[in-house]
PDB file of N, CA and C in Angstrom:
ATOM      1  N   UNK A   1      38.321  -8.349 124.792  1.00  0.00           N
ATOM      2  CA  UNK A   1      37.034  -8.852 125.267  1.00  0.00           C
ATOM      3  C   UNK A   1      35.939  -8.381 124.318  1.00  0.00           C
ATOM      4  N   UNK A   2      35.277  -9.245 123.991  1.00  0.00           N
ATOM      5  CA  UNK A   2      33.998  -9.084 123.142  1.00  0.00           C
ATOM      6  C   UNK A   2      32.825  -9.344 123.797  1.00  0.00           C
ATOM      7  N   UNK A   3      31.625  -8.539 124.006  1.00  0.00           N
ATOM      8  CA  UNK A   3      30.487  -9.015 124.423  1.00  0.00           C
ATOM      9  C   UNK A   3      29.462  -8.684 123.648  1.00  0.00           C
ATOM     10  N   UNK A   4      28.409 -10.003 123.476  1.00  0.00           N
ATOM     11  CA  UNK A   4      27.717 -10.509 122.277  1.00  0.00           C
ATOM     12  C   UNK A   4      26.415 -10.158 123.342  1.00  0.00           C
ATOM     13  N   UNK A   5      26.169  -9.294 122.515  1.00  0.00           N
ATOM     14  CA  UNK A   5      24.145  -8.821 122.995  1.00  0.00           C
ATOM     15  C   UNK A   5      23.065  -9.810 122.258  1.00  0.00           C
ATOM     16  N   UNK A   6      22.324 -10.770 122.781  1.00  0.00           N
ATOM     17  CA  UNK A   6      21.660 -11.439 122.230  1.00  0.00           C
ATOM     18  C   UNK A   6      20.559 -12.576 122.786  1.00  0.00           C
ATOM     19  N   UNK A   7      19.257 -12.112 122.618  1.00  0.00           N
ATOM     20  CA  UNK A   7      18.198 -12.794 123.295  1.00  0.00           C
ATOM     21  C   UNK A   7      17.711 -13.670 122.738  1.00  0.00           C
ATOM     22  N   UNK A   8      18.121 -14.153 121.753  1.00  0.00           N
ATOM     23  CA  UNK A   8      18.217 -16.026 121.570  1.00  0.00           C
ATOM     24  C   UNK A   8      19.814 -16.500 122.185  1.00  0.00           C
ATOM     25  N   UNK A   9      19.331 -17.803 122.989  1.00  0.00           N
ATOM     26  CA  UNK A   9      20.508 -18.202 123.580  1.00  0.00           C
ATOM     27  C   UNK A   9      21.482 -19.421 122.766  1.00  0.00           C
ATOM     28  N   UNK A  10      20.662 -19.894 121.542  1.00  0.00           N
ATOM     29  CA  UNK A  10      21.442 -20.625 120.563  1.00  0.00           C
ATOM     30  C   UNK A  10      22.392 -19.783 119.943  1.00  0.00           C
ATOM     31  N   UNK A  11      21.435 -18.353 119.260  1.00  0.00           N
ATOM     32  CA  UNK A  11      22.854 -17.550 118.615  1.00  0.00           C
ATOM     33  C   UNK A  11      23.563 -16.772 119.627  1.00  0.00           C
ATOM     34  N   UNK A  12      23.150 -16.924 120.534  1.00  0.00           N
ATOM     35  CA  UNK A  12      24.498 -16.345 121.585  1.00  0.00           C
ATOM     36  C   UNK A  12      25.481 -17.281 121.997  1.00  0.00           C
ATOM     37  N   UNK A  13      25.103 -18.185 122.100  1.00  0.00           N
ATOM     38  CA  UNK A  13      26.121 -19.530 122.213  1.00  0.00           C
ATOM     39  C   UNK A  13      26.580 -19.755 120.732  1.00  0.00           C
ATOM     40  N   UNK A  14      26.536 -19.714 120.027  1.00  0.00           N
ATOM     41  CA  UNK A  14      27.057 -20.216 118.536  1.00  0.00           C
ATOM     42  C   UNK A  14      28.159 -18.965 118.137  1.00  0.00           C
ATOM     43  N   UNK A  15      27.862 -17.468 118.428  1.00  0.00           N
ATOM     44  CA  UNK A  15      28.781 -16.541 118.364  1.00  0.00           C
ATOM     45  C   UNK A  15      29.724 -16.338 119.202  1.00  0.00           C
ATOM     46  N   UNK A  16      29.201 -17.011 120.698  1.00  0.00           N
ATOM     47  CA  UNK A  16      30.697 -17.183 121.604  1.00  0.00           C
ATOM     48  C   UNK A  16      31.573 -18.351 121.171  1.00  0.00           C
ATOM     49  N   UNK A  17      30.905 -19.034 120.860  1.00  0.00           N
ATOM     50  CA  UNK A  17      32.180 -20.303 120.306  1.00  0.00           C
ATOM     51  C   UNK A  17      33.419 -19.871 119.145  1.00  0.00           C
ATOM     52  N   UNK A  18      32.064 -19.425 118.620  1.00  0.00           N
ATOM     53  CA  UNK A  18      33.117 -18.665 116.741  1.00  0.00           C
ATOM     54  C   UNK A  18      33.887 -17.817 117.461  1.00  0.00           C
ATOM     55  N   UNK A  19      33.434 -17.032 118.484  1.00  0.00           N
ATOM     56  CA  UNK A  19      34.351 -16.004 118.940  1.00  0.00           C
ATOM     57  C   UNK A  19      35.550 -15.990 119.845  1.00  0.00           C
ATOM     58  N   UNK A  20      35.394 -17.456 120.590  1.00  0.00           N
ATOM     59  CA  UNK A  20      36.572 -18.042 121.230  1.00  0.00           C
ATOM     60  C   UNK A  20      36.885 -18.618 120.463  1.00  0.00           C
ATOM     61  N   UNK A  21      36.849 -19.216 120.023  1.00  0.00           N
ATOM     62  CA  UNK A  21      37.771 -20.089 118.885  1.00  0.00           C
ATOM     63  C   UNK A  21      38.964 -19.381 117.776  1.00  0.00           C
ATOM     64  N   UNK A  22      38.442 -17.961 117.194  1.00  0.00           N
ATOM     65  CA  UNK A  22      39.057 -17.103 116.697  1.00  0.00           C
ATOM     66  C   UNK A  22      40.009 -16.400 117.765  1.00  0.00           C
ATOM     67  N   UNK A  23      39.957 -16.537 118.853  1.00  0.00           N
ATOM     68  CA  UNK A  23      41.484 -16.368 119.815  1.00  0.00           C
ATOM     69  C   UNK A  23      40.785 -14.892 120.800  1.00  0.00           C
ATOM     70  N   UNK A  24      39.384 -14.652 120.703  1.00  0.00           N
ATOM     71  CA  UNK A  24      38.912 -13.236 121.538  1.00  0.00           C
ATOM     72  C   UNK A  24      38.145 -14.245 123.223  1.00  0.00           C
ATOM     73  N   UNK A  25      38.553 -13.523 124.164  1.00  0.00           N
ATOM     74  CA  UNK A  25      37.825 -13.425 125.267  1.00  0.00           C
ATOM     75  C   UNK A  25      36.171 -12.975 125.009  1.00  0.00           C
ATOM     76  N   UNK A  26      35.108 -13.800 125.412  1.00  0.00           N
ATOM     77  CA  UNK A  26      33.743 -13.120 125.176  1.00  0.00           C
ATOM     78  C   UNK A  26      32.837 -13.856 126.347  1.00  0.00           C
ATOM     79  N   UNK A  27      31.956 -12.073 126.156  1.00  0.00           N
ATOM     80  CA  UNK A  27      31.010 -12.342 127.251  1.00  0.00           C
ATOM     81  C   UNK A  27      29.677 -12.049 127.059  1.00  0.00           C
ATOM     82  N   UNK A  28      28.543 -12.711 127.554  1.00  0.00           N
ATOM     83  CA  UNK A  28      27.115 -12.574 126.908  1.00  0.00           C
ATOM     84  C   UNK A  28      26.564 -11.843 127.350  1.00  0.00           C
ATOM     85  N   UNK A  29      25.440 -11.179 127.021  1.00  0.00           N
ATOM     86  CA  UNK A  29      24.396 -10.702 127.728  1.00  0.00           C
ATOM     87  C   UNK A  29      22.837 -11.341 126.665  1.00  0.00           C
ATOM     88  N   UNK A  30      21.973 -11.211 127.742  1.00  0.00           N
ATOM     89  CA  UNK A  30      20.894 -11.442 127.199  1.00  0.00           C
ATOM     90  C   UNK A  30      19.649 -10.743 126.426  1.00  0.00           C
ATOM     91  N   UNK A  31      20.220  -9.113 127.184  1.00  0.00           N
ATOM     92  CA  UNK A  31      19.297  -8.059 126.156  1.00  0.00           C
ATOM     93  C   UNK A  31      20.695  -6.776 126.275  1.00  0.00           C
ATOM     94  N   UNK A  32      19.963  -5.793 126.195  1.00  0.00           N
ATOM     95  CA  UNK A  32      20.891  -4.250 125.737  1.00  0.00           C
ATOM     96  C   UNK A  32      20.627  -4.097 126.882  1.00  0.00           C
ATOM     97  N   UNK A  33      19.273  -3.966 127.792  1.00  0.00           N
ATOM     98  CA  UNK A  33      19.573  -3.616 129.550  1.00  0.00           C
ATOM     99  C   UNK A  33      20.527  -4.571 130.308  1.00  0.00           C
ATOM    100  N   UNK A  34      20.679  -5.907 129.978  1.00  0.00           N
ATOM    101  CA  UNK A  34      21.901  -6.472 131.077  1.00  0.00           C
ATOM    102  C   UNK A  34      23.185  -6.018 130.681  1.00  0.00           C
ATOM    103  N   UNK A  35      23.382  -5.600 129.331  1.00  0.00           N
ATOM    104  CA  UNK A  35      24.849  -5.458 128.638  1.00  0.00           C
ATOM    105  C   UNK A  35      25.116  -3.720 129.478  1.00  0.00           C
ATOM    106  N   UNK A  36      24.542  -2.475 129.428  1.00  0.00           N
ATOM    107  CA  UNK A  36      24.519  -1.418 130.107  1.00  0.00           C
ATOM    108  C   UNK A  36      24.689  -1.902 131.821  1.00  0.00           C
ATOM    109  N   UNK A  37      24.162  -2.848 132.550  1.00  0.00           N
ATOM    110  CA  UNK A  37      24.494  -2.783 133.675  1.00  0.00           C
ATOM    111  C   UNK A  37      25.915  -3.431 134.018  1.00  0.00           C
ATOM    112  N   UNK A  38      26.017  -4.695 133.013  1.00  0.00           N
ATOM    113  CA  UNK A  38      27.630  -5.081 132.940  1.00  0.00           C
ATOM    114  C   UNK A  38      28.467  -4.165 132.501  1.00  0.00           C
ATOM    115  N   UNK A  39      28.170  -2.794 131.699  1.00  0.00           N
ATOM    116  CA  UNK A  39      29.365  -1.740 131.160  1.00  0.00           C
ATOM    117  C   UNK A  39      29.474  -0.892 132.865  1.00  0.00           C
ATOM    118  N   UNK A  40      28.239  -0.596 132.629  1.00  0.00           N
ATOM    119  CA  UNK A  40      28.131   0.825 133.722  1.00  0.00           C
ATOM    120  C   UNK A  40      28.325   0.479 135.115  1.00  0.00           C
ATOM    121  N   UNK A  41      27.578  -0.790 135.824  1.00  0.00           N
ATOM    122  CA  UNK A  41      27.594  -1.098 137.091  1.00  0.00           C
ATOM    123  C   UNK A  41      28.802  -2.372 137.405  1.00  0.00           C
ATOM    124  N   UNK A  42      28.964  -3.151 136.626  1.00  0.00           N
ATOM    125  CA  UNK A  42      29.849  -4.245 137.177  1.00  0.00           C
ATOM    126  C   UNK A  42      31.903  -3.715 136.403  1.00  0.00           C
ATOM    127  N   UNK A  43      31.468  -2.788 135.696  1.00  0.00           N
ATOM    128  CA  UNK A  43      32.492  -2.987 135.219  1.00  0.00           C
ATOM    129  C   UNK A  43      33.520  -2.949 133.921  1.00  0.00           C
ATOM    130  N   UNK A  44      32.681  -3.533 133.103  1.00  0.00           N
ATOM    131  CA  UNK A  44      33.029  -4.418 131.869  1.00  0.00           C
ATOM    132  C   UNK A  44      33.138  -3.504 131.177  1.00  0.00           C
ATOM    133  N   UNK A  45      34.847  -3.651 130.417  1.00  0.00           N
ATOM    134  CA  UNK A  45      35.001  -2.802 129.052  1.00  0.00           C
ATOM    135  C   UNK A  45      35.246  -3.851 127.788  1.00  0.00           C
ATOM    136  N   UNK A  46      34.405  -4.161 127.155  1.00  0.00           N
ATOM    137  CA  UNK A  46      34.805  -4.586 125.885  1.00  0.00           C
ATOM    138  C   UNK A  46      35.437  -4.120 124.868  1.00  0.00           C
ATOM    139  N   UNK A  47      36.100  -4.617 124.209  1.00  0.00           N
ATOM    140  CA  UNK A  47      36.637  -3.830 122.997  1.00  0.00           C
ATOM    141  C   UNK A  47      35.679  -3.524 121.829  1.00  0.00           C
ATOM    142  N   UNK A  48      34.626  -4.320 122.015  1.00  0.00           N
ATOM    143  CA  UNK A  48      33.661  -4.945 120.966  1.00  0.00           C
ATOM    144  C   UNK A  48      32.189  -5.525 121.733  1.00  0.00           C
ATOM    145  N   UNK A  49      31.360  -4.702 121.080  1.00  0.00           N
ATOM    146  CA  UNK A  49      29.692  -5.412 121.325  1.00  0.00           C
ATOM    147  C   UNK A  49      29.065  -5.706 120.247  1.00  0.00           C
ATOM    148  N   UNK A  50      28.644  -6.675 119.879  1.00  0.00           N
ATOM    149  CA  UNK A  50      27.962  -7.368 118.985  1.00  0.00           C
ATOM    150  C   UNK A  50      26.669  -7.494 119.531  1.00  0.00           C
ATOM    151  N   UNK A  51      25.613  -6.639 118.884  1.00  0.00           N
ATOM    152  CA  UNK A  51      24.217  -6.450 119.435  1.00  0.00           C
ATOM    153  C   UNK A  51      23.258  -7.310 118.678  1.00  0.00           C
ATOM    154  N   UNK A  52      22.418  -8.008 118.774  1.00  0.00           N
ATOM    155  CA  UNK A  52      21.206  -8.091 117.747  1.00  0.00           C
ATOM    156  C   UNK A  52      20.610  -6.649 117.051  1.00  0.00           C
ATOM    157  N   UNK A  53      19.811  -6.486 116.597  1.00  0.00           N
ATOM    158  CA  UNK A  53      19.364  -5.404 116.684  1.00  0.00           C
ATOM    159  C   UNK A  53      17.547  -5.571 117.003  1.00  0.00           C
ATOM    160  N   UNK A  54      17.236  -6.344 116.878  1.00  0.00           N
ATOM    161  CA  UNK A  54      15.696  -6.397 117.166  1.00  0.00           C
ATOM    162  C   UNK A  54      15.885  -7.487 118.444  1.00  0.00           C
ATOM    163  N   UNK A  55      15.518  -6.730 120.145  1.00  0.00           N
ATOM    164  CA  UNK A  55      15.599  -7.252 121.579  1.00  0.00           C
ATOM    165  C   UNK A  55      14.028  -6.667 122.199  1.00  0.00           C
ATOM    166  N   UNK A  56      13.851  -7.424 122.805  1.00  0.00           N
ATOM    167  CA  UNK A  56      13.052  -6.496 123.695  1.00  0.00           C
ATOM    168  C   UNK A  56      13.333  -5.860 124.421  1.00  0.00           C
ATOM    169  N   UNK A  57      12.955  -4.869 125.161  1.00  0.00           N
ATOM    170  CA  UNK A  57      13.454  -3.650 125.991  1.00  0.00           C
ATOM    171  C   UNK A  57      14.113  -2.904 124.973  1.00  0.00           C
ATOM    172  N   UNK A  58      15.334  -2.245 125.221  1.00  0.00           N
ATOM    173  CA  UNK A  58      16.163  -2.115 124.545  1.00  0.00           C
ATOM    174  C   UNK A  58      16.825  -2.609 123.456  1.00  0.00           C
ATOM    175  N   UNK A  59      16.552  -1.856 122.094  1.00  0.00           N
ATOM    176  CA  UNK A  59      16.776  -2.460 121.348  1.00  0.00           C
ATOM    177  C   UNK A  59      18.469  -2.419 120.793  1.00  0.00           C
ATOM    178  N   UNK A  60      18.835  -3.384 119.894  1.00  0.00           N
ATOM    179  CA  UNK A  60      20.234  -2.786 119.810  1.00  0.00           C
ATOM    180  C   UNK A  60      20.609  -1.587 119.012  1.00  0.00           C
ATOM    181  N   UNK A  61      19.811  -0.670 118.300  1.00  0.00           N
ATOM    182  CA  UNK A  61      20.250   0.515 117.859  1.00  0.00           C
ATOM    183  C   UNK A  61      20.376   1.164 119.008  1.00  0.00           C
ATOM    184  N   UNK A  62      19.436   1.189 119.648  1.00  0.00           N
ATOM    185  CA  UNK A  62      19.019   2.249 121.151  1.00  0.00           C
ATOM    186  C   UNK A  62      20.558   1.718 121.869  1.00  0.00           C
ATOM    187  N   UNK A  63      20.836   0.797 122.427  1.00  0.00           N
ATOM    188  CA  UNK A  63      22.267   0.222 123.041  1.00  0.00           C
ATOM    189  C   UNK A  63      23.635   0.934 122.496  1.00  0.00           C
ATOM    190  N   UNK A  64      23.722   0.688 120.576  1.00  0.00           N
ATOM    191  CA  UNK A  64      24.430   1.962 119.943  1.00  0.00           C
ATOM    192  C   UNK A  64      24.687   2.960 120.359  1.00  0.00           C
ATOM    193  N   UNK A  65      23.350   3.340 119.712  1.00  0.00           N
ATOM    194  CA  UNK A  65      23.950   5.293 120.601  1.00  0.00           C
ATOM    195  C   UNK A  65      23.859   5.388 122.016  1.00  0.00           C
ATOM    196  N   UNK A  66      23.553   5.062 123.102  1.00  0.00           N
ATOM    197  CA  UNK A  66      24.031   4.963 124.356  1.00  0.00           C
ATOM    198  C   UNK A  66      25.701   4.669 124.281  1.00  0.00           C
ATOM    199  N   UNK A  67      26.208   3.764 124.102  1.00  0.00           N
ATOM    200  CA  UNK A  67      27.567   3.176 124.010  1.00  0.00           C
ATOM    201  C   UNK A  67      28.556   4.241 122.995  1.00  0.00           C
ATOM    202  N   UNK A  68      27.862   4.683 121.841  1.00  0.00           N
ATOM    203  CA  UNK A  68      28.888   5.705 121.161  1.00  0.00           C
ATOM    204  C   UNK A  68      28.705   7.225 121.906  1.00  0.00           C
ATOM    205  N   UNK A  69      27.753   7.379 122.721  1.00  0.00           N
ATOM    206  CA  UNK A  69      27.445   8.705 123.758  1.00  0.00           C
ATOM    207  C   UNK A  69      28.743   8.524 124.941  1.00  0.00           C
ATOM    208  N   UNK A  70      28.502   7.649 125.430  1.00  0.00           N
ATOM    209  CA  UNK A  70      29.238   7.451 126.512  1.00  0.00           C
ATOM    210  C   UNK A  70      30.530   6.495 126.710  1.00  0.00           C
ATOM    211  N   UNK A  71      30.737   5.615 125.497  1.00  0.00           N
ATOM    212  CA  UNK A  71      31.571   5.046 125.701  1.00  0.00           C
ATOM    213  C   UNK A  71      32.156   4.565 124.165  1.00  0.00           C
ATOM    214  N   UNK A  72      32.970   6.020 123.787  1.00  0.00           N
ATOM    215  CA  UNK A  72      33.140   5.883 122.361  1.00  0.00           C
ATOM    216  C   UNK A  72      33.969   4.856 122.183  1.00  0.00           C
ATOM    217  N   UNK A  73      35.066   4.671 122.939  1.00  0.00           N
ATOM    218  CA  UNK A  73      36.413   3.978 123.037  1.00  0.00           C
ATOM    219  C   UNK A  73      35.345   2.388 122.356  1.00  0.00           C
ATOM    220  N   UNK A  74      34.412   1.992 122.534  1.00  0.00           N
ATOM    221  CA  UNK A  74      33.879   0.489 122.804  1.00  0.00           C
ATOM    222  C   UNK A  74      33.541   0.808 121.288  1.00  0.00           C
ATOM    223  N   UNK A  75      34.002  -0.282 120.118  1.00  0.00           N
ATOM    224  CA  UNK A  75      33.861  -0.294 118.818  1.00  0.00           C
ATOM    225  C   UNK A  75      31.973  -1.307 118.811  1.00  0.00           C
ATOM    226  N   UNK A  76      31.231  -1.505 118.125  1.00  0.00           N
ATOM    227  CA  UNK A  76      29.997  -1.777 117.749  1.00  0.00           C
ATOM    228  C   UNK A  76      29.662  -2.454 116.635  1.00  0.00           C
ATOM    229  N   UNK A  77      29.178  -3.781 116.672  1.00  0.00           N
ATOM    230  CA  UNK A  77      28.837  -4.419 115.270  1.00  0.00           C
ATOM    231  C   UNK A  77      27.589  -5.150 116.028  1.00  0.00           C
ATOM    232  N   UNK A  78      26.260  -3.986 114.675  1.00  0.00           N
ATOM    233  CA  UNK A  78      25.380  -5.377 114.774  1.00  0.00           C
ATOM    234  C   UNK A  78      24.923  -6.067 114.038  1.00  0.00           C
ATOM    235  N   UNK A  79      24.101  -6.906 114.603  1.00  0.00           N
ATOM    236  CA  UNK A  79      23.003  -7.849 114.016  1.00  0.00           C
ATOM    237  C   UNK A  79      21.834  -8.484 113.685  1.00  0.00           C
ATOM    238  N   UNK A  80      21.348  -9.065 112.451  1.00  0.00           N
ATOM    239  CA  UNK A  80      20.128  -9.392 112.527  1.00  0.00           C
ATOM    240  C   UNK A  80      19.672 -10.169 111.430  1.00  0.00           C
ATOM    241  N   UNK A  81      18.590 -10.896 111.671  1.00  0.00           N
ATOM    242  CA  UNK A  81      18.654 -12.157 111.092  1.00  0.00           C
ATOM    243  C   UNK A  81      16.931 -11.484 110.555  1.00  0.00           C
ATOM    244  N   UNK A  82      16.510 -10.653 110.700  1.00  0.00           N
ATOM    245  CA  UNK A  82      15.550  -9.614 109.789  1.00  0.00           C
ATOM    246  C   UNK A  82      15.859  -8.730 108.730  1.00  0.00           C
ATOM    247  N   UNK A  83      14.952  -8.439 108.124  1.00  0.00           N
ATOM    248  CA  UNK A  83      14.561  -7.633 106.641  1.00  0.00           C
ATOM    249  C   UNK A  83      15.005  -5.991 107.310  1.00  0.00           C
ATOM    250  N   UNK A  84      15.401  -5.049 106.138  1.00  0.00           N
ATOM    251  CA  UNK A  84      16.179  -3.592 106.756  1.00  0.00           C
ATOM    252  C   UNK A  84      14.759  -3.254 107.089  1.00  0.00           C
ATOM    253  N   UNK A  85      13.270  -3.607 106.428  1.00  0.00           N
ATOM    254  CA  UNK A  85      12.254  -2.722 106.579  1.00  0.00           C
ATOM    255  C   UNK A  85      11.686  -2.933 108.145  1.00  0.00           C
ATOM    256  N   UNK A  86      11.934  -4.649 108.506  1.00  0.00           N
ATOM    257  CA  UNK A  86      11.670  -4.665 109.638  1.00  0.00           C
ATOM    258  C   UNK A  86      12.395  -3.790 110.396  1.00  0.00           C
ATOM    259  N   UNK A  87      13.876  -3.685 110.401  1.00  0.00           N
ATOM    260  CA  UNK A  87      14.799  -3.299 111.254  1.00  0.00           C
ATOM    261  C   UNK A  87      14.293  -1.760 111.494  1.00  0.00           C
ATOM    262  N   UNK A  88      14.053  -1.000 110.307  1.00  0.00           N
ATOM    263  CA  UNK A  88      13.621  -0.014 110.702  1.00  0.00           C
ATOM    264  C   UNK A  88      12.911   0.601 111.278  1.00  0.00           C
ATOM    265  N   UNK A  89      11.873   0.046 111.703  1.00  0.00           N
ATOM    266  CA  UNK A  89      10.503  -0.198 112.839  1.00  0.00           C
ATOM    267  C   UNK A  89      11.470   0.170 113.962  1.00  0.00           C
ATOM    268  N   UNK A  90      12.671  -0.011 114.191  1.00  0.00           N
ATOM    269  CA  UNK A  90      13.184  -0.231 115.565  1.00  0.00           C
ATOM    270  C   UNK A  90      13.881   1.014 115.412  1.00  0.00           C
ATOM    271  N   UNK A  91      14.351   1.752 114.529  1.00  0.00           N
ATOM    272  CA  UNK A  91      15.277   3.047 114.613  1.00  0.00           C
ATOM    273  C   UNK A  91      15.813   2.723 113.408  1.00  0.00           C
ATOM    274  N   UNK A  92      17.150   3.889 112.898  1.00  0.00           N
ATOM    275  CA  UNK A  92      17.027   4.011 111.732  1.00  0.00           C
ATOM    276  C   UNK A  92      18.618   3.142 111.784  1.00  0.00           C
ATOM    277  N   UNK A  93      18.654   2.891 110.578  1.00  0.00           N
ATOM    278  CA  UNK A  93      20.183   1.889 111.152  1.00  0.00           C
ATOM    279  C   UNK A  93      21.099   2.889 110.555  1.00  0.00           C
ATOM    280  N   UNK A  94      22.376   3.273 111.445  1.00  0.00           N
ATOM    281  CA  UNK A  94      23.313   4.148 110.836  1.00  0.00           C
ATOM    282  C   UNK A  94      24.633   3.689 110.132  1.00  0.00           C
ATOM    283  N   UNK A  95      24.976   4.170 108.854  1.00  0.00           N
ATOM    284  CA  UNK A  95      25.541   3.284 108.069  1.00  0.00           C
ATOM    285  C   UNK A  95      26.785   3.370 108.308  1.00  0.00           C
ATOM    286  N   UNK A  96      27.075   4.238 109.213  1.00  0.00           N
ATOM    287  CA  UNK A  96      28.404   4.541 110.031  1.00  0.00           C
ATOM    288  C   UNK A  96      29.292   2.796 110.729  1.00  0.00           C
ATOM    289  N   UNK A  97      27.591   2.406 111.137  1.00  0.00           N
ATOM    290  CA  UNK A  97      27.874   0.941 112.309  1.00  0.00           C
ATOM    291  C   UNK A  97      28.160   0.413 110.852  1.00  0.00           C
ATOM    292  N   UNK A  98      29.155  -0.982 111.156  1.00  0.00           N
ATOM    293  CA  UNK A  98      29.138  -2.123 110.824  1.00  0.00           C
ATOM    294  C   UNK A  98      28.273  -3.089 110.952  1.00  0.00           C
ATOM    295  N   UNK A  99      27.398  -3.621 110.084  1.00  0.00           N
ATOM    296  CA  UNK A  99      26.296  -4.664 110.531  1.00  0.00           C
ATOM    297  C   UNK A  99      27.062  -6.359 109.769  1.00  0.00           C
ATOM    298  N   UNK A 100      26.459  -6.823 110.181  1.00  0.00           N
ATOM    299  CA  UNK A 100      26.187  -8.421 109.432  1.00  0.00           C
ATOM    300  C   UNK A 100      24.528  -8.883 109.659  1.00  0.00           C
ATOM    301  N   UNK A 101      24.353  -9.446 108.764  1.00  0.00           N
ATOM    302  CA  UNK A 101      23.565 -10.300 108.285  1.00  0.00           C
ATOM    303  C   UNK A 101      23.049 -11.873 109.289  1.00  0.00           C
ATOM    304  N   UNK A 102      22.414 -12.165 109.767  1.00  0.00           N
ATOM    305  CA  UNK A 102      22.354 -13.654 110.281  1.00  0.00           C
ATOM    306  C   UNK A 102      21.208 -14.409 109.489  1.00  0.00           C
ATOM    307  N   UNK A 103      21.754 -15.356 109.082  1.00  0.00           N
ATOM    308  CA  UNK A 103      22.671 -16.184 109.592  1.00  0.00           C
ATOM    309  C   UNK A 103      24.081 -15.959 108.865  1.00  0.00           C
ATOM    310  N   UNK A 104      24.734 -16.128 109.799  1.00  0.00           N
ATOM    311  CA  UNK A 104      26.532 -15.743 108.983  1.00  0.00           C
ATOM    312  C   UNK A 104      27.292 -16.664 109.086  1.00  0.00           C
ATOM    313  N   UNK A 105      28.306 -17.384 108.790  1.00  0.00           N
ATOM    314  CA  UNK A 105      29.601 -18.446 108.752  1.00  0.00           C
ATOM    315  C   UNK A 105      30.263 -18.092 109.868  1.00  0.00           C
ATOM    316  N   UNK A 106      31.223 -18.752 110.212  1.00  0.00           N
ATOM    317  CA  UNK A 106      32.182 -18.644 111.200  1.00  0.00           C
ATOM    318  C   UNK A 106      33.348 -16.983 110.394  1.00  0.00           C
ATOM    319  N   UNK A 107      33.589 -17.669 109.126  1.00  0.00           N
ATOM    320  CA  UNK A 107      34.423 -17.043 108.113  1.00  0.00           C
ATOM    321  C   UNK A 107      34.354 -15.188 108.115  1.00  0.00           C
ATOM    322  N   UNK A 108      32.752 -15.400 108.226  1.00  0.00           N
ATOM    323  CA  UNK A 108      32.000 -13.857 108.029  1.00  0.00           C
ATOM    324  C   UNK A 108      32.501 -13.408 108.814  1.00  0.00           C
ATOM    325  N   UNK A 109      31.731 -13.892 110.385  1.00  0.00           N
ATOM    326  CA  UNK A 109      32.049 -13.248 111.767  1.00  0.00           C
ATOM    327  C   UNK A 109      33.122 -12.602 111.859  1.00  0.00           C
ATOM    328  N   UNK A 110      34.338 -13.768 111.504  1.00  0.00           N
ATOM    329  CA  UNK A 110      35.758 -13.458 111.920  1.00  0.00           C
ATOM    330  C   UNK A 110      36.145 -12.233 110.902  1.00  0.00           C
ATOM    331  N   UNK A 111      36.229 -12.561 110.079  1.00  0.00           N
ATOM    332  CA  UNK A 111      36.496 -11.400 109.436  1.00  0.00           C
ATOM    333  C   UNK A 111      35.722  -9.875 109.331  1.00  0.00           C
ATOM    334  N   UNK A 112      34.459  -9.779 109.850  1.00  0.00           N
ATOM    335  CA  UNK A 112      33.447  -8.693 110.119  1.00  0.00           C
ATOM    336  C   UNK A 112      34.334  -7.942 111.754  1.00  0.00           C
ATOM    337  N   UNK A 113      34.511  -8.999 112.429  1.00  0.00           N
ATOM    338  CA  UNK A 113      34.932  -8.744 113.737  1.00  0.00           C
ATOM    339  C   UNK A 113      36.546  -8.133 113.633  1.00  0.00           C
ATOM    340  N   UNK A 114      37.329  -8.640 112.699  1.00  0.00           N
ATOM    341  CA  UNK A 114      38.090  -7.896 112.379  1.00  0.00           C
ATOM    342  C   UNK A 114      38.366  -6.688 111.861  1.00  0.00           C
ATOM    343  N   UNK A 115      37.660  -6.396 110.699  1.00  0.00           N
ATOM    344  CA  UNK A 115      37.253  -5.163 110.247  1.00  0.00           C
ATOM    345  C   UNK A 115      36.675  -4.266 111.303  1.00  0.00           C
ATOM    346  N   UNK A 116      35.939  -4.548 112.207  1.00  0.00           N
ATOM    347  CA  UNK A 116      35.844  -3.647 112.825  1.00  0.00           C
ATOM    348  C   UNK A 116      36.816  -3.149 113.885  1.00  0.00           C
ATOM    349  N   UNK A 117      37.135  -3.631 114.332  1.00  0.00           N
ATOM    350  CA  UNK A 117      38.311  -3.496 115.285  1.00  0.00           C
ATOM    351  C   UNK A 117      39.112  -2.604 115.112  1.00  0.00           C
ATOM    352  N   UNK A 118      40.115  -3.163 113.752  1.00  0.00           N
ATOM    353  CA  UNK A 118      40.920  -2.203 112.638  1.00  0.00           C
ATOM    354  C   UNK A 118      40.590  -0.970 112.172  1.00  0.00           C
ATOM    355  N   UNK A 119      38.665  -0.535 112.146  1.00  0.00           N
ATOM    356  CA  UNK A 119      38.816   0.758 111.548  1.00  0.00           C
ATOM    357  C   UNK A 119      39.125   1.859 113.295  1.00  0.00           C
ATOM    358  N   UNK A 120      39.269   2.736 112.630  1.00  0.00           N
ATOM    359  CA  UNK A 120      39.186   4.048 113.070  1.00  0.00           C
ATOM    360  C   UNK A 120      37.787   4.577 113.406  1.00  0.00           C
TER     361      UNK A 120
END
């Protein structure tokens, strides 16, 4: 199960398709606060969260380290379709995470989404 953090609902729909289509179960959320109440209150273990990184409320770095605090087992790739200088306004990006770039290919995804999975 993969769940895709993301408050545009075109690229959240365009990354669940790529992401069913590549053979993964996925589930949306609309910011980093609905994705924490689907981990913590309903349930949901993903193998994989794919964050934006610039959300309102909660941003997806802030979602990061919450999720590697408490729920190391859940691997992390994000995203963003902004400049690193913007990104940094939001926290510092750790080069530990796996990021991509948006806009990305189907090709990217799949293979970004793989790589992460696979590391350690």
């Amino acid at each position: 199960m993969i769940l895709v953090v993301e408050d545009d609902p075109s690229i959240a729909d365009l990354a669940g398709k790529i992401i069913h289509k590549i053979g993964y179960e996925v589930s949306s959320a609309d910011s980093a606060d609905r994705a924490m109440v689907m981990i913590e209150n309903e349930g949901l273990r993903p193998r994989l969260v794919i964050s934006d990184v610039v959300m309102p409320g909660l941003s997806g770095l802030e979602l990061a380290a919450i999720l590697r605090f408490k729920h190391p087992e859940i691997k992390i790739l994000l995203m963003s379709g902004y400049t690193e200088n913007v990104i940094t306004k939001h926290g510092e990006l750790d080069p530990n995470l796996p990021f991509i770039q948006k806009p990305f290919t189907r090709a990217e995804l799949a293979d970004k989404i793989r790589a992460t999975l696979e590391a350690e």
